[in-house]
Structures are given as C-alpha cells and as structure tokens.
C-alpha atoms as a PDB file:
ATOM      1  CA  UNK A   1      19.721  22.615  15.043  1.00  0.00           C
ATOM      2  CA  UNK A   2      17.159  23.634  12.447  1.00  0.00           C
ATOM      3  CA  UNK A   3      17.505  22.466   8.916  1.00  0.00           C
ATOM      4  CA  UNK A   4      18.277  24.529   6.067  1.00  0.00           C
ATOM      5  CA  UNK A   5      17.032  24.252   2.689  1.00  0.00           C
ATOM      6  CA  UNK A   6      20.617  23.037   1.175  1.00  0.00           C
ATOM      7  CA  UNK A   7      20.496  20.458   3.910  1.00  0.00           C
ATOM      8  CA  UNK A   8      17.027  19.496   3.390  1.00  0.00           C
ATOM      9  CA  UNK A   9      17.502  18.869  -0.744  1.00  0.00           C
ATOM     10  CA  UNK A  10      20.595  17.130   0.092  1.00  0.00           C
ATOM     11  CA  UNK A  11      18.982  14.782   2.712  1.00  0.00           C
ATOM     12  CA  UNK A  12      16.021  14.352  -0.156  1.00  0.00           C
ATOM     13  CA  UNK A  13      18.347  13.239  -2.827  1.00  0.00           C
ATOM     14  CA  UNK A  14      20.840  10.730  -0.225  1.00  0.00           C
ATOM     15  CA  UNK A  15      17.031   9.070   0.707  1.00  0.00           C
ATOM     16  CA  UNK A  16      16.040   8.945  -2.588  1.00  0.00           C
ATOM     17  CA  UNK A  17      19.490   7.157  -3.818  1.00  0.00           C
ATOM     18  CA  UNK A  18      19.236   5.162  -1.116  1.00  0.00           C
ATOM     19  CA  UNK A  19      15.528   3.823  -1.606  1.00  0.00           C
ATOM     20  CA  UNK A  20      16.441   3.453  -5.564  1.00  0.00           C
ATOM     21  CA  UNK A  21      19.486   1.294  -4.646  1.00  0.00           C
ATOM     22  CA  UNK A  22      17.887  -0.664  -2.217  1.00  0.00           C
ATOM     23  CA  UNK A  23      15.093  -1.391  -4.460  1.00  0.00           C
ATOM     24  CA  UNK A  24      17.847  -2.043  -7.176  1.00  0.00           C
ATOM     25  CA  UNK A  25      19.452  -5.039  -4.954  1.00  0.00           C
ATOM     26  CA  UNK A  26      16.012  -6.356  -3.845  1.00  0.00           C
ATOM     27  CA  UNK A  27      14.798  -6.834  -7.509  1.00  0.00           C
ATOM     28  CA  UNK A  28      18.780  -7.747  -8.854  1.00  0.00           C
ATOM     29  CA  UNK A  29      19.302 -10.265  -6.044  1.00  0.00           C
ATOM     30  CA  UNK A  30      15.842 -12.366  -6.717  1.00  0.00           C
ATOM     31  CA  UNK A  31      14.692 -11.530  -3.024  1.00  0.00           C
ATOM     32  CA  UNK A  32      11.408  -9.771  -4.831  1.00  0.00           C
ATOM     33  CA  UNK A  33       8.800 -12.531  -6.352  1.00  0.00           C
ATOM     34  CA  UNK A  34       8.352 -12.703  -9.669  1.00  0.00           C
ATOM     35  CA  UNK A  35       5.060 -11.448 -11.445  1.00  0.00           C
ATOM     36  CA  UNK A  36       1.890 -13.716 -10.663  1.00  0.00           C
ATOM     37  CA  UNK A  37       1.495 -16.682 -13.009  1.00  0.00           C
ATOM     38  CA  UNK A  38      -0.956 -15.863 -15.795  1.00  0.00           C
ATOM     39  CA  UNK A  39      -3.067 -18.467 -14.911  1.00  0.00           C
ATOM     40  CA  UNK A  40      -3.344 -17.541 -10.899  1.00  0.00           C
ATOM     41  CA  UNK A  41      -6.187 -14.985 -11.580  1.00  0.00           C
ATOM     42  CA  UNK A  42      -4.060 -11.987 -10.351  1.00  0.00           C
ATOM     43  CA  UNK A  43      -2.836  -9.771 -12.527  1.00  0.00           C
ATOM     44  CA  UNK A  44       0.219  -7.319 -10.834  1.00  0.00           C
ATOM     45  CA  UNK A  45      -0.209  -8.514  -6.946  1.00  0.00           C
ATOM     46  CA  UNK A  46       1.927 -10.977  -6.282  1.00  0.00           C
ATOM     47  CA  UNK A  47       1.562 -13.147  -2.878  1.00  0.00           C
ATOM     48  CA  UNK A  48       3.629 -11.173  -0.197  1.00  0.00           C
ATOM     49  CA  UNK A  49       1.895  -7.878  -1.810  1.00  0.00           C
ATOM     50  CA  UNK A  50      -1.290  -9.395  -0.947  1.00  0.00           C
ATOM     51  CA  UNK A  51      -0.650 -10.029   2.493  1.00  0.00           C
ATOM     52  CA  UNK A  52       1.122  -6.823   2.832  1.00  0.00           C
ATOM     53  CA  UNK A  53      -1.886  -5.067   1.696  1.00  0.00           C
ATOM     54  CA  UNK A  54      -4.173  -7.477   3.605  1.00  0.00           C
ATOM     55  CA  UNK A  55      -2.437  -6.249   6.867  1.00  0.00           C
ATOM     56  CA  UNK A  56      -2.664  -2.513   5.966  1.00  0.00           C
ATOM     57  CA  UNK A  57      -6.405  -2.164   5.023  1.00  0.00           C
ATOM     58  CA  UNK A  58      -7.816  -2.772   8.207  1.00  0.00           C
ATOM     59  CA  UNK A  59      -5.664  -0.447  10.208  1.00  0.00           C
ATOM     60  CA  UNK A  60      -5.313   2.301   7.529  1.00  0.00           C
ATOM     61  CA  UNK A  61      -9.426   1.869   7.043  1.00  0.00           C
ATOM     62  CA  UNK A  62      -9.923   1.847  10.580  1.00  0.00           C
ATOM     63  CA  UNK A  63     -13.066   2.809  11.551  1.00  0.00           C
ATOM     64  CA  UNK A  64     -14.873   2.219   8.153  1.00  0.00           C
ATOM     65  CA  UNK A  65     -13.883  -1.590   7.317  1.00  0.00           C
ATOM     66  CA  UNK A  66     -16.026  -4.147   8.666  1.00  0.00           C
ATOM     67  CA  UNK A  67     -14.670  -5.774  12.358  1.00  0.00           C
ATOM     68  CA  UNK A  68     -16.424  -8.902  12.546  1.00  0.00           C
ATOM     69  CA  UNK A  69     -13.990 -11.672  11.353  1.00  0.00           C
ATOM     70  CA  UNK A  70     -16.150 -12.985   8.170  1.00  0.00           C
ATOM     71  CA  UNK A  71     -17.120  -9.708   6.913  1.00  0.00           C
ATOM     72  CA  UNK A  72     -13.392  -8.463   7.898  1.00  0.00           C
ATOM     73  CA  UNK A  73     -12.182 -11.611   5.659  1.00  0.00           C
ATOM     74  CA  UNK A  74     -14.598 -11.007   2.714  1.00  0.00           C
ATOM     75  CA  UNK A  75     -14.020  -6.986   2.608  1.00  0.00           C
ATOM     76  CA  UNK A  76     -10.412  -7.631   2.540  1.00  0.00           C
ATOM     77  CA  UNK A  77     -10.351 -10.384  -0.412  1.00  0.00           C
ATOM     78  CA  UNK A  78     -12.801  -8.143  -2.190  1.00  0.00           C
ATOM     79  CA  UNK A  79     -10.581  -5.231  -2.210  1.00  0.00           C
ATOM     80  CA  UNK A  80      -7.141  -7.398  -3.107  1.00  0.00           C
ATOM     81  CA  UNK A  81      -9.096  -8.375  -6.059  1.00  0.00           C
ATOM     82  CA  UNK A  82     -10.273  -4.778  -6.614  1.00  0.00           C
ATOM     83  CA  UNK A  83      -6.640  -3.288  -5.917  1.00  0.00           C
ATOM     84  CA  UNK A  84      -4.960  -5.871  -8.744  1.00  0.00           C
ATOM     85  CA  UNK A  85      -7.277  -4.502 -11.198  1.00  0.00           C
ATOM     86  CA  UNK A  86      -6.941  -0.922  -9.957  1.00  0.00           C
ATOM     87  CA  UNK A  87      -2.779  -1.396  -9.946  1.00  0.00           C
ATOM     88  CA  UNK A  88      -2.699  -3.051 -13.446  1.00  0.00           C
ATOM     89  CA  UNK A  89      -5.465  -0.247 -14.519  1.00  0.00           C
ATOM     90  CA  UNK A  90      -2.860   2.368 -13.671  1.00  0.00           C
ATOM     91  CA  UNK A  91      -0.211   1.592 -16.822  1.00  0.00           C
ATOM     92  CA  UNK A  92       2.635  -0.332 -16.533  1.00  0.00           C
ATOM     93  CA  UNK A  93       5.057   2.583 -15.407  1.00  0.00           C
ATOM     94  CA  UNK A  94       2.724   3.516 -11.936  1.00  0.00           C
ATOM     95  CA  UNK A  95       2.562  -0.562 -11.597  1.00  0.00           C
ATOM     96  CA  UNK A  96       6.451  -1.240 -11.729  1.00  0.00           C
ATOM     97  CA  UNK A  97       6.825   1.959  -8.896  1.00  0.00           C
ATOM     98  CA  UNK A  98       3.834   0.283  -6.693  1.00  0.00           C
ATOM     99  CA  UNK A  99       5.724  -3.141  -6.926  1.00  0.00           C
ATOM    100  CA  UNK A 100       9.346  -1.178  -6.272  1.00  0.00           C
ATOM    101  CA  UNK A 101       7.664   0.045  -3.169  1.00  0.00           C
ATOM    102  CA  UNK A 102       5.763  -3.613  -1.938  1.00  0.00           C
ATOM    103  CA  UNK A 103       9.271  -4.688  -2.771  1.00  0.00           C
ATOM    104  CA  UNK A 104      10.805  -2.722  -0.336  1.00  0.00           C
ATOM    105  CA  UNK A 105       7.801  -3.123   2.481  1.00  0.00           C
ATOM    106  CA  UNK A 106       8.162  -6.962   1.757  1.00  0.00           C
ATOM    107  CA  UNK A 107      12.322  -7.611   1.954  1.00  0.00           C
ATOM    108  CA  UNK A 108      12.866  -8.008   5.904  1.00  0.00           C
ATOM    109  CA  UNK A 109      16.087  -5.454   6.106  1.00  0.00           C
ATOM    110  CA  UNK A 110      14.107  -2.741   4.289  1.00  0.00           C
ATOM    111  CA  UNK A 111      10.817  -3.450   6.183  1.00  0.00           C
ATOM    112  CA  UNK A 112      12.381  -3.082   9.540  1.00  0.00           C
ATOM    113  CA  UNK A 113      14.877   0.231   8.417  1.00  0.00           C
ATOM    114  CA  UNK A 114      11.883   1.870   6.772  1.00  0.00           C
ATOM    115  CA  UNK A 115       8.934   1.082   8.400  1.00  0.00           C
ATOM    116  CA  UNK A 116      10.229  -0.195  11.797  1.00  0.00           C
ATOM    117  CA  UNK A 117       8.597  -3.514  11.307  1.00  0.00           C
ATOM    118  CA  UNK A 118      10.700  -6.534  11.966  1.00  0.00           C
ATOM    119  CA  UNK A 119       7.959  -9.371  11.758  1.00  0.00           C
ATOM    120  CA  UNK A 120       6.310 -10.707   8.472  1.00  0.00           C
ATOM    121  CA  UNK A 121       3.212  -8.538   7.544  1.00  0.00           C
ATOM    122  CA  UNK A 122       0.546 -11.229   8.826  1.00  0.00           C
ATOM    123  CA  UNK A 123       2.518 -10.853  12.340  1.00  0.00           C
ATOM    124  CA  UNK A 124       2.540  -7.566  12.884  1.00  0.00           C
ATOM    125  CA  UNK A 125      -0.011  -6.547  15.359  1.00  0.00           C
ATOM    126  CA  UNK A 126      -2.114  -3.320  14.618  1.00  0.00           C
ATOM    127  CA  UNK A 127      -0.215  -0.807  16.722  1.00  0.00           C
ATOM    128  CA  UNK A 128       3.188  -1.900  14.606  1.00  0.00           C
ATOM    129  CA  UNK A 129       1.252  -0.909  11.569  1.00  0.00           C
ATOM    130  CA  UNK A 130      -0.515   1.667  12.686  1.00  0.00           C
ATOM    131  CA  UNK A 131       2.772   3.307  13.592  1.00  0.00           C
ATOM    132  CA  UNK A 132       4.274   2.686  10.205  1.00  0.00           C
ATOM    133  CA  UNK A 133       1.124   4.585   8.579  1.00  0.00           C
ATOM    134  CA  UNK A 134       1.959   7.404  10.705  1.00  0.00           C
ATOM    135  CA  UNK A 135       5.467   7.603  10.561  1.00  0.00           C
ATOM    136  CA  UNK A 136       5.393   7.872   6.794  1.00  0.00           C
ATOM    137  CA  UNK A 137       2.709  10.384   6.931  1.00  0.00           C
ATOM    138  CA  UNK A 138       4.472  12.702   9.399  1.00  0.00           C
ATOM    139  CA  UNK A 139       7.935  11.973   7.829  1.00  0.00           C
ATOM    140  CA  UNK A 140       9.932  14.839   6.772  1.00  0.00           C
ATOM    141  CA  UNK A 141      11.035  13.108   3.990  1.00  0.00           C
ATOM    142  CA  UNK A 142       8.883  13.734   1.136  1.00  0.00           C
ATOM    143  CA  UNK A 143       9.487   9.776  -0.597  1.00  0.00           C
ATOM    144  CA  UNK A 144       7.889   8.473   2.572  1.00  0.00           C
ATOM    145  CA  UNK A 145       5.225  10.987   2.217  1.00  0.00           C
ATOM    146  CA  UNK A 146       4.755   9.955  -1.330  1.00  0.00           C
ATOM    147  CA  UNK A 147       4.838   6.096  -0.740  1.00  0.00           C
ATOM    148  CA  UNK A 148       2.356   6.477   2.165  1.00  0.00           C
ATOM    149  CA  UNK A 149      -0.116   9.065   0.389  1.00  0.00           C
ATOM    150  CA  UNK A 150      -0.175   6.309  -2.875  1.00  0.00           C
ATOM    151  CA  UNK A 151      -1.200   3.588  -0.238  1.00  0.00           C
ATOM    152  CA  UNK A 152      -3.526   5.473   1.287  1.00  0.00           C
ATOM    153  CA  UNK A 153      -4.914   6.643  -1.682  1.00  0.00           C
ATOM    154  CA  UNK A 154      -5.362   3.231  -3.445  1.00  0.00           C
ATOM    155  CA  UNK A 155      -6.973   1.530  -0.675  1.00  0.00           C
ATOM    156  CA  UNK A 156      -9.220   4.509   0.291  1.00  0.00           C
ATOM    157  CA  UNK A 157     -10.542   4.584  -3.147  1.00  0.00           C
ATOM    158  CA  UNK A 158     -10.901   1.072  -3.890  1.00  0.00           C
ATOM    159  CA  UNK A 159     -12.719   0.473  -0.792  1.00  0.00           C
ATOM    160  CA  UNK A 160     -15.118   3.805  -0.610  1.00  0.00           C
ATOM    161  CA  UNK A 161     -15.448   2.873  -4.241  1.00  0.00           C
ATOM    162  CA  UNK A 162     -17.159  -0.729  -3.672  1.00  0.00           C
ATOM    163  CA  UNK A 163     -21.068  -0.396  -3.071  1.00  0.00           C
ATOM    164  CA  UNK A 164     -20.658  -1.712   0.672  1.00  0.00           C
ATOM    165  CA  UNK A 165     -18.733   1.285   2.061  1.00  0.00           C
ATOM    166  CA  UNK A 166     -21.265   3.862   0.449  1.00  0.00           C
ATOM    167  CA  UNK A 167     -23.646   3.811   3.567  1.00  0.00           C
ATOM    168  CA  UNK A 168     -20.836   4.460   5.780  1.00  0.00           C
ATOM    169  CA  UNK A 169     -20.384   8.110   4.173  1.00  0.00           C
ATOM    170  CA  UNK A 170     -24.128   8.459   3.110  1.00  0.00           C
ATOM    171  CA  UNK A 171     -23.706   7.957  -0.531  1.00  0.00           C
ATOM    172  CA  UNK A 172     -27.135   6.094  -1.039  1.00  0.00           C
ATOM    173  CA  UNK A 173     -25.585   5.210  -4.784  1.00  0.00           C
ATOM    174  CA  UNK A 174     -25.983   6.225  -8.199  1.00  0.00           C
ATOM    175  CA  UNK A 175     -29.217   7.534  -9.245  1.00  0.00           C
ATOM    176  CA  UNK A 176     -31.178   4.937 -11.323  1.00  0.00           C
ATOM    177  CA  UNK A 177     -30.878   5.737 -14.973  1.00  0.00           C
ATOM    178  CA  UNK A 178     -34.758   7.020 -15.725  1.00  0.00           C
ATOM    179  CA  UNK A 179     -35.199   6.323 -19.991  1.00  0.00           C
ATOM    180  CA  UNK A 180     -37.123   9.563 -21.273  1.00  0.00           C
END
C-alpha cells in the first residue's frame, strides 16, 4: 500500500512528537549526563558523547581514517577534541539539538528503538554501526535523515578539515602566504 502525502505528514509529525518526548524524559528523568565540568578540558561533549562519537568515526570515515590501532587511537582523540570545539563553535541553540540527539543515541531504550543497537557504543561491532548509518540515511523519515546528515556532516568536516586527511583527497594544503 503506497503512502500518500496526508499519511506521510502525519507519520512526520507522530515521529517527530515522539523523538521530542523521548528526548523530553531522557533529559527530565536525569538519564542524560550533565554538561562536562569546566575544568575537564571539554567544552559541550560529555563522556558517553565521546564514546558514541568515538565508535561512529571509524565506520562512518571508513576508508579515509587511519586502520592501524595507534594512528586509529590518535585520529580519533584528535577529532573528539576538534568536534567539542566545532559543537560549542556552532551557538548554543545547534549545541543543545546535537546533545538532544547524543541523548537519545546514548539512553539504552532509545538506542536500540532508533538505531537498532542494543549494546553500549564501545560494544557494538562495526556492522551494528554501520547499519545504523545506513538505516538513518535511507530512512523515509526525514528526522532520521536530518540526525544522520548532521553526524555525517560534523565528522566529515572535522576530519577532512585536519591537515592529516588532506593527502587522502589531494589537497596538498594552503598555498604559503608569499609577502609582496
């Protein structure tokens, strides 16, 4: 049975109120960590967001980020660090959505209901995640499409944005500022 557009904006608005409540009982409940301490050297990523994002970056960068476990290691912590500044960098508006959506991927319920993975982050193996990535590209439900595209985006540019990645596309860096 194909789906009309009625049914379509009516399924949109029921996932939307449903990803706004469940966010709403996350952050109301206290099962979402508070905001790093000031004196932790993060500024917006909070623990579980870091190992959520330290689980994604290889598999969604697959293929450009480094394999070989100490480079894999330093490329990660290098682009957590990068990614805090890049969140906080966005305005405080873009950086309360970004944590509404690592709250959701980091409360177990949601994480298994939305992106079908039961585990913690650090546990889930590569195909899990890879077929989180894709689900939420492919979905037909535009807020999936939205949360994926903004994690996507983020870690694409932070990491093709860091000197290290810029042979891997042929970018031999900025031209050297010649004084007249």
């Amino acid at each position: 049975m194909a789906m009309d557009r009625r049914q379509f904006l009516k399924l949109s608005m029921a996932s939307s109120v449903a990803l706004v409540s469940t966010s709403a009982v996350v952050s109301m409940t206290g099962c979402s960590e508070s905001a790093p301490a000031a004196d932790s050297g993060w500024l917006v990523l909070r623990e579980g967001d870091r190992k959520l994002l330290a689980a994604l970056l290889p598999v969604n960068l697959k293929g450009a980020f480094p394999t070989e476990p100490a480079a894999k290691a330093d490329a990660i912590q290098n682009c957590l660090q990068y990614l805090d500044k890049a969140v906080y960098g966005l305005g405080s508006a873009n950086a309360k959505q970004l944590t509404d959506l690592f709250n959701l991927l980091n409360f177990a319920p949601t994480r298994g209901l939305l992106a079908g993975v039961w585990c913690s982050w650090e546990n889930a193996s590569e195909e899990e995640i890879d077929n989180f990535l894709n689900r939420w590209r492919n979905s037909s439900l535009g807020l999936l499409n939205l949360g994926y595209n903004g994690l996507n985006k983020l870690m694409c540019a932070v990491w093709f944005g860091q000197p290290q990645a810029w042979a891997q596309v042929g970018y031999p860096g900025a031209p050297a500022y010649v004084k007249a």
